[in-house]
C-alpha atoms as a PDB file:
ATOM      1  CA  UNK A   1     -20.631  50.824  -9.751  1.00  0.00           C
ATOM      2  CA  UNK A   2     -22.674  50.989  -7.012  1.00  0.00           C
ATOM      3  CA  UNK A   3     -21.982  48.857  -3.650  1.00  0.00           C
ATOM      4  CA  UNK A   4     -24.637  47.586  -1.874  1.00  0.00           C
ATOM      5  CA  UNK A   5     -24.576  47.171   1.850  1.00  0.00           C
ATOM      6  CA  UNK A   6     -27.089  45.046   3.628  1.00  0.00           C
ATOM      7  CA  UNK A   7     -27.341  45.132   7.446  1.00  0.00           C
ATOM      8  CA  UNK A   8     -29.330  43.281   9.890  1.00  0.00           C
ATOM      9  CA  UNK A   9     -30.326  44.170  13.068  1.00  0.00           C
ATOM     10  CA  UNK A  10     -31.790  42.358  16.232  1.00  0.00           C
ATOM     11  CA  UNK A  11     -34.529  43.462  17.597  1.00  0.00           C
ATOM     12  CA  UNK A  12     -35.506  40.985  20.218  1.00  0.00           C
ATOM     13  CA  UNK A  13     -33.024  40.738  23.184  1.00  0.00           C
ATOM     14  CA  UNK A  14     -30.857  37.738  23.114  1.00  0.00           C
ATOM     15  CA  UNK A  15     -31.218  35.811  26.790  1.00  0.00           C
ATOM     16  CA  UNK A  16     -28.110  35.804  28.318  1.00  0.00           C
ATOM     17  CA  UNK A  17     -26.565  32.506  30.219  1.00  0.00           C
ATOM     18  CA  UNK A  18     -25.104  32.529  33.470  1.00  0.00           C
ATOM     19  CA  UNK A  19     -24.214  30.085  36.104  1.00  0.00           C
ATOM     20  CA  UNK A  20     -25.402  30.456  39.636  1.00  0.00           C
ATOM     21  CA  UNK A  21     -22.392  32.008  41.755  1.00  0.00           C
ATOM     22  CA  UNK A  22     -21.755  28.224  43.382  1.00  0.00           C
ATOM     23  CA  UNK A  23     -21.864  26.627  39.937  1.00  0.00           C
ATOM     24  CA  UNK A  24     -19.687  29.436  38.529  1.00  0.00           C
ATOM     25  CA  UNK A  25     -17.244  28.895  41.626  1.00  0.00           C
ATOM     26  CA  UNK A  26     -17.198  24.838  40.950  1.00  0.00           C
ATOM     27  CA  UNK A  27     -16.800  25.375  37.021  1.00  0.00           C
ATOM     28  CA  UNK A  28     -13.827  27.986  37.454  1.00  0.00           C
ATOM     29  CA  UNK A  29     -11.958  25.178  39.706  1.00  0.00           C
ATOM     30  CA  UNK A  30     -12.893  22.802  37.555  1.00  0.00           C
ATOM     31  CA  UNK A  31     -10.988  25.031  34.348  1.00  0.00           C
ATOM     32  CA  UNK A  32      -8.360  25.270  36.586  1.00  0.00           C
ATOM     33  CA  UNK A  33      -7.392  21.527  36.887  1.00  0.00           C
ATOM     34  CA  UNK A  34      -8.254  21.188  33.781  1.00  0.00           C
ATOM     35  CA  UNK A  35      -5.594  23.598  32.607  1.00  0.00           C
ATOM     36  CA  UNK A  36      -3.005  22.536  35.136  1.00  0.00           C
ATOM     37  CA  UNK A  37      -3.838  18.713  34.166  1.00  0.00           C
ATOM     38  CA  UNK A  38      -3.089  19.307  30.355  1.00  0.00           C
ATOM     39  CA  UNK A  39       0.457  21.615  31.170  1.00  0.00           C
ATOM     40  CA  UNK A  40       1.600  18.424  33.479  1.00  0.00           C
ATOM     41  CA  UNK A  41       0.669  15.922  31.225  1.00  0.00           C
ATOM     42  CA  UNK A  42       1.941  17.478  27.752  1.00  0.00           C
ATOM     43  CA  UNK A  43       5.538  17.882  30.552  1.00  0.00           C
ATOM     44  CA  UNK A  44       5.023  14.482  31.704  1.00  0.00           C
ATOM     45  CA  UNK A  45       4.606  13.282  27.803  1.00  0.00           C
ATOM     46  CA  UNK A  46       8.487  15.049  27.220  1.00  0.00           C
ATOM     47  CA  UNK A  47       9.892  13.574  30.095  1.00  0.00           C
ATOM     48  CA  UNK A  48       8.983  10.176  29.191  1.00  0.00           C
ATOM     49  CA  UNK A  49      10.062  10.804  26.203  1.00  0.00           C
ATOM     50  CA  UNK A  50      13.420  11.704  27.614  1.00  0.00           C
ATOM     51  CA  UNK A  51      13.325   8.814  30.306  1.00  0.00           C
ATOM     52  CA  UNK A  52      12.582   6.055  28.074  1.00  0.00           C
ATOM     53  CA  UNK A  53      15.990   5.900  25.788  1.00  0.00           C
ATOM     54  CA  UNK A  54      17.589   6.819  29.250  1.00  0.00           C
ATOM     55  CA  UNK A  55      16.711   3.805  31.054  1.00  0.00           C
ATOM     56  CA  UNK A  56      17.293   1.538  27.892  1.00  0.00           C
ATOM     57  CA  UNK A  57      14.033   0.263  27.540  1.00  0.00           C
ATOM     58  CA  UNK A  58      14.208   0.883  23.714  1.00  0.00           C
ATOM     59  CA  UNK A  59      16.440  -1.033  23.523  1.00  0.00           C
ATOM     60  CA  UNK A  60      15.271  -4.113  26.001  1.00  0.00           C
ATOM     61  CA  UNK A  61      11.960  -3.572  23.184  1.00  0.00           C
ATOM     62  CA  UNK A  62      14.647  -3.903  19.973  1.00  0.00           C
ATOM     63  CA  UNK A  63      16.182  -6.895  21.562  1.00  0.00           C
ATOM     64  CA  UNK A  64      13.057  -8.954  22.418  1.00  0.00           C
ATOM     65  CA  UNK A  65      11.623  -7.970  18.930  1.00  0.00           C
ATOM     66  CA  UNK A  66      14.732  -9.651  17.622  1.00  0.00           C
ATOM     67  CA  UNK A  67      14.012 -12.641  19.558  1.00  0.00           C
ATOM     68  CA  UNK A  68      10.598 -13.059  18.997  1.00  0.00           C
ATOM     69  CA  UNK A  69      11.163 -13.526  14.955  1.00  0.00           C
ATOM     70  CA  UNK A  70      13.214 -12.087  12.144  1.00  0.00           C
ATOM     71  CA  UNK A  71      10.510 -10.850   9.566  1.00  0.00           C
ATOM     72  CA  UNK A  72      11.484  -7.617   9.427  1.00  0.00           C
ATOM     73  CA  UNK A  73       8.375  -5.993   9.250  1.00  0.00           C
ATOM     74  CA  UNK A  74       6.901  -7.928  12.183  1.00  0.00           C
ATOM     75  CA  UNK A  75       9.654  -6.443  14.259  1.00  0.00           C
ATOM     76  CA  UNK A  76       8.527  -3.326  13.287  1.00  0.00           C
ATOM     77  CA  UNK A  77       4.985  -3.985  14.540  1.00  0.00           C
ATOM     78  CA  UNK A  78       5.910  -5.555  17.275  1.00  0.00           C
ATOM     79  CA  UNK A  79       8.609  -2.762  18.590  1.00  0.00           C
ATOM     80  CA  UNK A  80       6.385   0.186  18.017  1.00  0.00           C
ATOM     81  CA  UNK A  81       3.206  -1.988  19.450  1.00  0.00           C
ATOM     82  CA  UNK A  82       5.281  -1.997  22.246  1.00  0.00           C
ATOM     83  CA  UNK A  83       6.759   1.054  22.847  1.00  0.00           C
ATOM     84  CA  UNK A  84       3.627   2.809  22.594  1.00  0.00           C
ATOM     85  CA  UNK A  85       1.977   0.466  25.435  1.00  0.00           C
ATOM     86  CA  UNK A  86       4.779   1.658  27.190  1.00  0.00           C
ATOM     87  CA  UNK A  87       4.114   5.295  26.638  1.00  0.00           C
ATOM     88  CA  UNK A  88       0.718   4.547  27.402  1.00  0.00           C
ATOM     89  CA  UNK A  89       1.614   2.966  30.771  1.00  0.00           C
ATOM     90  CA  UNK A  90       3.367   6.057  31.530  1.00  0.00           C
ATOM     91  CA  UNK A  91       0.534   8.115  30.908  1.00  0.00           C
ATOM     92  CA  UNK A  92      -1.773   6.569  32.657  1.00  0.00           C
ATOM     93  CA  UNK A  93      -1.478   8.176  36.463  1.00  0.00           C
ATOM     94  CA  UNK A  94      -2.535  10.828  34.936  1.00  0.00           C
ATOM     95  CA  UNK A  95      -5.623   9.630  32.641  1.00  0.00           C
ATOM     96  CA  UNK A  96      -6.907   8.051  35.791  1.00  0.00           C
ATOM     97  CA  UNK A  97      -7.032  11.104  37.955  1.00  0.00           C
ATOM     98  CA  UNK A  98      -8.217  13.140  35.133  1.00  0.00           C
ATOM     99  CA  UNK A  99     -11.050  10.046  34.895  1.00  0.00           C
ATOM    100  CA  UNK A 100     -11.355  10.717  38.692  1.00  0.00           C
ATOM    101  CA  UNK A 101     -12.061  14.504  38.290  1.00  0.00           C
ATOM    102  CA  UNK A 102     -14.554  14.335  35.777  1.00  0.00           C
ATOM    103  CA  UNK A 103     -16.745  11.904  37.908  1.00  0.00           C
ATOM    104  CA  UNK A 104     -16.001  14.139  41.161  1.00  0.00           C
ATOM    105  CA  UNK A 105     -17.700  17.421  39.151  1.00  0.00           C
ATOM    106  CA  UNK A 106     -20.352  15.232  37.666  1.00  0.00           C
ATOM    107  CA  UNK A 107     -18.748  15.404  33.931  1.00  0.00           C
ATOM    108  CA  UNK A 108     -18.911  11.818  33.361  1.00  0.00           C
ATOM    109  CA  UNK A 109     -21.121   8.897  34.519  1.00  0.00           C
ATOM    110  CA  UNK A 110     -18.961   6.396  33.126  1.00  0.00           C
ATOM    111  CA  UNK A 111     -18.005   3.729  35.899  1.00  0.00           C
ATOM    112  CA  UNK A 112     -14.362   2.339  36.190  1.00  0.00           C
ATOM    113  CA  UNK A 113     -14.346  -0.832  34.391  1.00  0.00           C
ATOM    114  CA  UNK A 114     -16.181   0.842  31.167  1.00  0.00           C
ATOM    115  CA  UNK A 115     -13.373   3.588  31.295  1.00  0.00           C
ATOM    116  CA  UNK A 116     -10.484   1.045  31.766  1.00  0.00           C
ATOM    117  CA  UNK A 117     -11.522  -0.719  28.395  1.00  0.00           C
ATOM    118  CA  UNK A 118     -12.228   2.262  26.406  1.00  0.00           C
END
């Protein structure tokens, strides 16, 4: 049995990209936030986590879910709907600055209002 081994080779030169050195500088800063945005949030994300039960606000949520009607599975709905706008309240310092970063490098061109309902 015979193996056969095909290879390819390139013979043009492949053009390489690179950013001017105050583009690079403004990119690298940018990566930066980026990275320290995303470790603070995903810490902020436990800590509400953690907060949340801690300051009963579960269970404020349970109790006006039981007040509002006794379908079960309405409750349900209504409990996680929520607790997740809560979560999403929390979050939200953040999201906004992160917003505010990407317009500041020129990443997005999306104005406030269009950004608050998306």
């Amino acid at each position: 049995m015979t193996l056969l081994v095909l290879t390819a080779s390139v013979t043009a030169a492949t053009p390489a990209y690179a950013l001017p050195p105050a583009l690079l500088g403004k990119a690298s800063a940018l990566t930066r936030l980026h990275m320290a945005m995303y470790f603070a949030g995903e810490g902020w994300e436990i800590l509400s986590v953690l907060l949340l039960p801690a300051m009963g606000v579960p269970a404020r949520l349970r109790d006006w879910t039981l007040a509002a009607t006794e379908r079960r599975r309405l409750q349900g709905l209504i409990f996680l709907s929520l607790l997740l706008l809560a979560m999403a309240l929390l979050l939200l310092p953040l999201r906004i600055y992160s917003h505010h970063l990407s317009a500041v490098y020129g990443l997005s061109v999306e104005g406030w209002k269009s950004w608050f309902f998306d």
